[in-house]
Protein backbone atom coordinates (compact mmCIF):
# COMPACT_ATOMS: atom_id res chain seq x y z
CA UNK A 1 153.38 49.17 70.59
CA UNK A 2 152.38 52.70 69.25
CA UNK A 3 154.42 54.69 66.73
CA UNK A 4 154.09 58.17 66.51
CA UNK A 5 156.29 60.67 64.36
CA UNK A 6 155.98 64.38 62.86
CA UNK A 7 157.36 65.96 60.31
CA UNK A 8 158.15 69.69 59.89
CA UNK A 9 159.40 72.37 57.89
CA UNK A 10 159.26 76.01 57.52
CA UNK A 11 160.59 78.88 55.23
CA UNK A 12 161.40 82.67 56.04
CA UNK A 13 163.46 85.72 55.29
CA UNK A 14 164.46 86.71 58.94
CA UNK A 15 166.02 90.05 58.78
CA UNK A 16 170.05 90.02 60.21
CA UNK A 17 170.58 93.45 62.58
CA UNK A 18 174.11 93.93 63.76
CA UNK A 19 175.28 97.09 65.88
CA UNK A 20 179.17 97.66 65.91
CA UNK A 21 180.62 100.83 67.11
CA UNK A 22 177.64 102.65 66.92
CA UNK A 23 177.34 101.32 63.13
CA UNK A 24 173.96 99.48 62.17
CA UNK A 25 174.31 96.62 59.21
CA UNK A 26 171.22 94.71 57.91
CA UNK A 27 170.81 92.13 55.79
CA UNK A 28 168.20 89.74 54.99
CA UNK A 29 168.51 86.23 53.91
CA UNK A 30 166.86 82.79 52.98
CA UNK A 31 166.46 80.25 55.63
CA UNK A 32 164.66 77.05 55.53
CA UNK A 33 164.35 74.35 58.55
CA UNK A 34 162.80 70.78 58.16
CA UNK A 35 162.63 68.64 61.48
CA UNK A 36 161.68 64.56 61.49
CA UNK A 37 160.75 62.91 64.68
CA UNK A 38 159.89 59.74 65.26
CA UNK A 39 159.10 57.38 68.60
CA UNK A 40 157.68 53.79 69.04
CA UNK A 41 156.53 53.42 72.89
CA UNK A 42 155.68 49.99 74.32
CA UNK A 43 153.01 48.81 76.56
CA UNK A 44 153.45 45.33 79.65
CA UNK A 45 151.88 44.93 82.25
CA UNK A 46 151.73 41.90 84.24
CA UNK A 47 149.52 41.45 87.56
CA UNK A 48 145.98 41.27 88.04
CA UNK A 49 145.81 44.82 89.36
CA UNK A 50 148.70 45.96 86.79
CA UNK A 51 151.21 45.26 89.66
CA UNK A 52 153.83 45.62 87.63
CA UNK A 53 154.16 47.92 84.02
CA UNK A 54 157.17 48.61 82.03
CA UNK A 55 156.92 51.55 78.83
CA UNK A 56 160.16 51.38 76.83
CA UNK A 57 160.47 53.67 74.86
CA UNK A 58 162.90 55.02 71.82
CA UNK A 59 162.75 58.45 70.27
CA UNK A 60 164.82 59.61 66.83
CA UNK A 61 165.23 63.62 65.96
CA UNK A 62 166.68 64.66 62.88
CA UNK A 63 166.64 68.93 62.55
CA UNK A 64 168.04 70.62 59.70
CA UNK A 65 168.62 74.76 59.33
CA UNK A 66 169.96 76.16 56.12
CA UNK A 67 170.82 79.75 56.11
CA UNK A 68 171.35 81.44 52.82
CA UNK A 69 174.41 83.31 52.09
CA UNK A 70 173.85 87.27 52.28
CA UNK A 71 175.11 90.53 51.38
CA UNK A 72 174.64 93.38 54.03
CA UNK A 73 174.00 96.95 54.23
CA UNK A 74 177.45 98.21 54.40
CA UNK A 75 178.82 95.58 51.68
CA UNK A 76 179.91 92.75 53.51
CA UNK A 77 179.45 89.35 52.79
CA UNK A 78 177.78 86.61 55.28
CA UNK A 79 178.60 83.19 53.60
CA UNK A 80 175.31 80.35 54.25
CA UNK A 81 175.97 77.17 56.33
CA UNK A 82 173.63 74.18 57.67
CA UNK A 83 173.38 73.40 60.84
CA UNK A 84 172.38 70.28 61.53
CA UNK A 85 170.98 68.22 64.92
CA UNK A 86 170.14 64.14 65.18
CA UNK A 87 169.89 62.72 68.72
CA UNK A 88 168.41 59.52 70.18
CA UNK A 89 166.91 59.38 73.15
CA UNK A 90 165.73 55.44 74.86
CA UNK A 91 164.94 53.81 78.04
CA UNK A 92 162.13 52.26 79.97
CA UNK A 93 159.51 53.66 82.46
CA UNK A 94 158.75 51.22 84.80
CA UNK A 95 155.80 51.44 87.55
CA UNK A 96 155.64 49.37 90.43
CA UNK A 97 151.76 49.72 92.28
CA UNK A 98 150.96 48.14 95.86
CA UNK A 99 147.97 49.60 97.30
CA UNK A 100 147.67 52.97 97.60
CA UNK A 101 151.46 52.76 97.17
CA UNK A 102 153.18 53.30 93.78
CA UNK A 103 156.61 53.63 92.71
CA UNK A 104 157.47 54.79 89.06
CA UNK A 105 160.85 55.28 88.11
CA UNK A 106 162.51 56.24 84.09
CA UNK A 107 165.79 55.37 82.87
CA UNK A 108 166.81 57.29 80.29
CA UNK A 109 170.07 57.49 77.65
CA UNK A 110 170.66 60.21 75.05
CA UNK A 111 173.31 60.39 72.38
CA UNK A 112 172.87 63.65 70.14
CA UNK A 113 175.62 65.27 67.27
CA UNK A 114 175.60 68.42 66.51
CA UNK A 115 176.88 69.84 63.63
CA UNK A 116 177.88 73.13 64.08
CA UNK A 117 177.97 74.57 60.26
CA UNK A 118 179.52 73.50 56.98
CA UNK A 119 183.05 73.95 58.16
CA UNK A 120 182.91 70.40 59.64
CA UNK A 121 183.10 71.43 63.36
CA UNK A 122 180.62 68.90 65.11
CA UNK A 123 180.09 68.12 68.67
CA UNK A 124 178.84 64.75 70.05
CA UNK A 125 177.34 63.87 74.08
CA UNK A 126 176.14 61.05 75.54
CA UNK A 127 174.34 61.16 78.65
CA UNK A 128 172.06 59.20 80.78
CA UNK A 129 169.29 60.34 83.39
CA UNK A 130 167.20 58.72 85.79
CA UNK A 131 164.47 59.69 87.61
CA UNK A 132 162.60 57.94 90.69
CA UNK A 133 159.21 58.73 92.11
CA UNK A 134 157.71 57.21 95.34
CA UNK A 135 154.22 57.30 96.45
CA UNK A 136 153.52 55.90 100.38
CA UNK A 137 150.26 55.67 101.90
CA UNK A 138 150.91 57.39 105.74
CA UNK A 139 148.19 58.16 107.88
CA UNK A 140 145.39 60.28 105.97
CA UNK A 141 147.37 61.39 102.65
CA UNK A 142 150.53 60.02 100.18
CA UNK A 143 153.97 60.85 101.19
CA UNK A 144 155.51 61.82 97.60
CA UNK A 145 159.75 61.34 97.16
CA UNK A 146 160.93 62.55 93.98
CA UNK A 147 164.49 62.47 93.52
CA UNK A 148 166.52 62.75 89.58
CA UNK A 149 169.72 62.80 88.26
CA UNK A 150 170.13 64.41 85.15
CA UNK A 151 174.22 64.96 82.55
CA UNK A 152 176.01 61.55 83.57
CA UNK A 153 178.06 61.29 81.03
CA UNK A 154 179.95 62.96 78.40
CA UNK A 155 177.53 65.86 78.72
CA UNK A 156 179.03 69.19 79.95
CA UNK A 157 176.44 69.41 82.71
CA UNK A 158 174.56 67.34 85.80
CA UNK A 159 172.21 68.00 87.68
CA UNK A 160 170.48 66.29 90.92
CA UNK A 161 166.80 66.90 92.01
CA UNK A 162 164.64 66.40 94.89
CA UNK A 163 161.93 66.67 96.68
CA UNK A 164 159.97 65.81 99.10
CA UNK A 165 156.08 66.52 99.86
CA UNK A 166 152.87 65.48 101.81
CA UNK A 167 149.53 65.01 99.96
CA UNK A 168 145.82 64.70 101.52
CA UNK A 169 143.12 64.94 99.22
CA UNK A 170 140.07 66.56 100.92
């Protein structure tokens, strides 16, 4: 098993432009961002050869923005707000190798929640993704299948991918 994590966090007076009708406003305020991330990936293999290898695999994000409150050029008043982010991601990669053949596929399910400011407003998907990779031995090179899809769920989007390609090493 390995764990890895990181932990960030940053400071900074961006500066706030608007243009409205030909009428510039700045303002400047505080805003401060800390981030935490954290994943523990697995290792199995069994086979002489490493036949057969499965990685699972689960990864925790917690992001936090604070924006100060602010007073602009012309008067006006910009109230602060946090935004906030936490999603976990977790799923296997599993690896099948015969030969020169290999097949690696990834299952994959997210849940995030965003929090879209201090007036309570969140949103919350779930999706799940899977991706499938094929390597084939035929004649001198690998005959490589890729295919994905991506948003199944309550996600807003999908998306399918693939491809198909011929490889000779020389």
């Amino acid at each position: 098993m390995i764990f890895d994590g990181a932990i960030g966090y940053g400071k900074g007076t961006p500066d706030l432009v608007r243009e409205v009708g030909g009428v510039t406003t700045r303002a400047g305020y505080q805003a401060e961002r800390y981030t935490i991330r954290t994943g523990l990936t697995g290792n199995y293999r069994r086979g002489d050869s490493q036949v057969f290898t499965i990685n699972p695999r689960v990864d925790l994000l917690y992001s936090e923005n604070r924006l100060g409150a602010y007073t602009d050029s012309d008067g006006g008043i910009g109230t602060g707000e946090t935004l906030r982010l936490a999603r976990v991601s977790l799923g296997p990669k599993l690896e099948w190798r015969l030969g020169r053949g290999r097949l690696t596929g990834t299952l994959q399910l997210d849940w995030s929640r965003d929090n879209l400011g201090d007036d309570g407003q969140s949103a919350e998907t779930v999706s799940a993704a899977t991706r499938w990779r094929m390597f084939a031995p035929l004649g001198p090179g690998l005959v490589d299948l890729q295919i994905g899809i991506d948003g199944v769920g309550r996600s807003g989007y999908r998306s399918t991918t693939s491809a198909l390609s011929y490889k000779v090493e020389f």
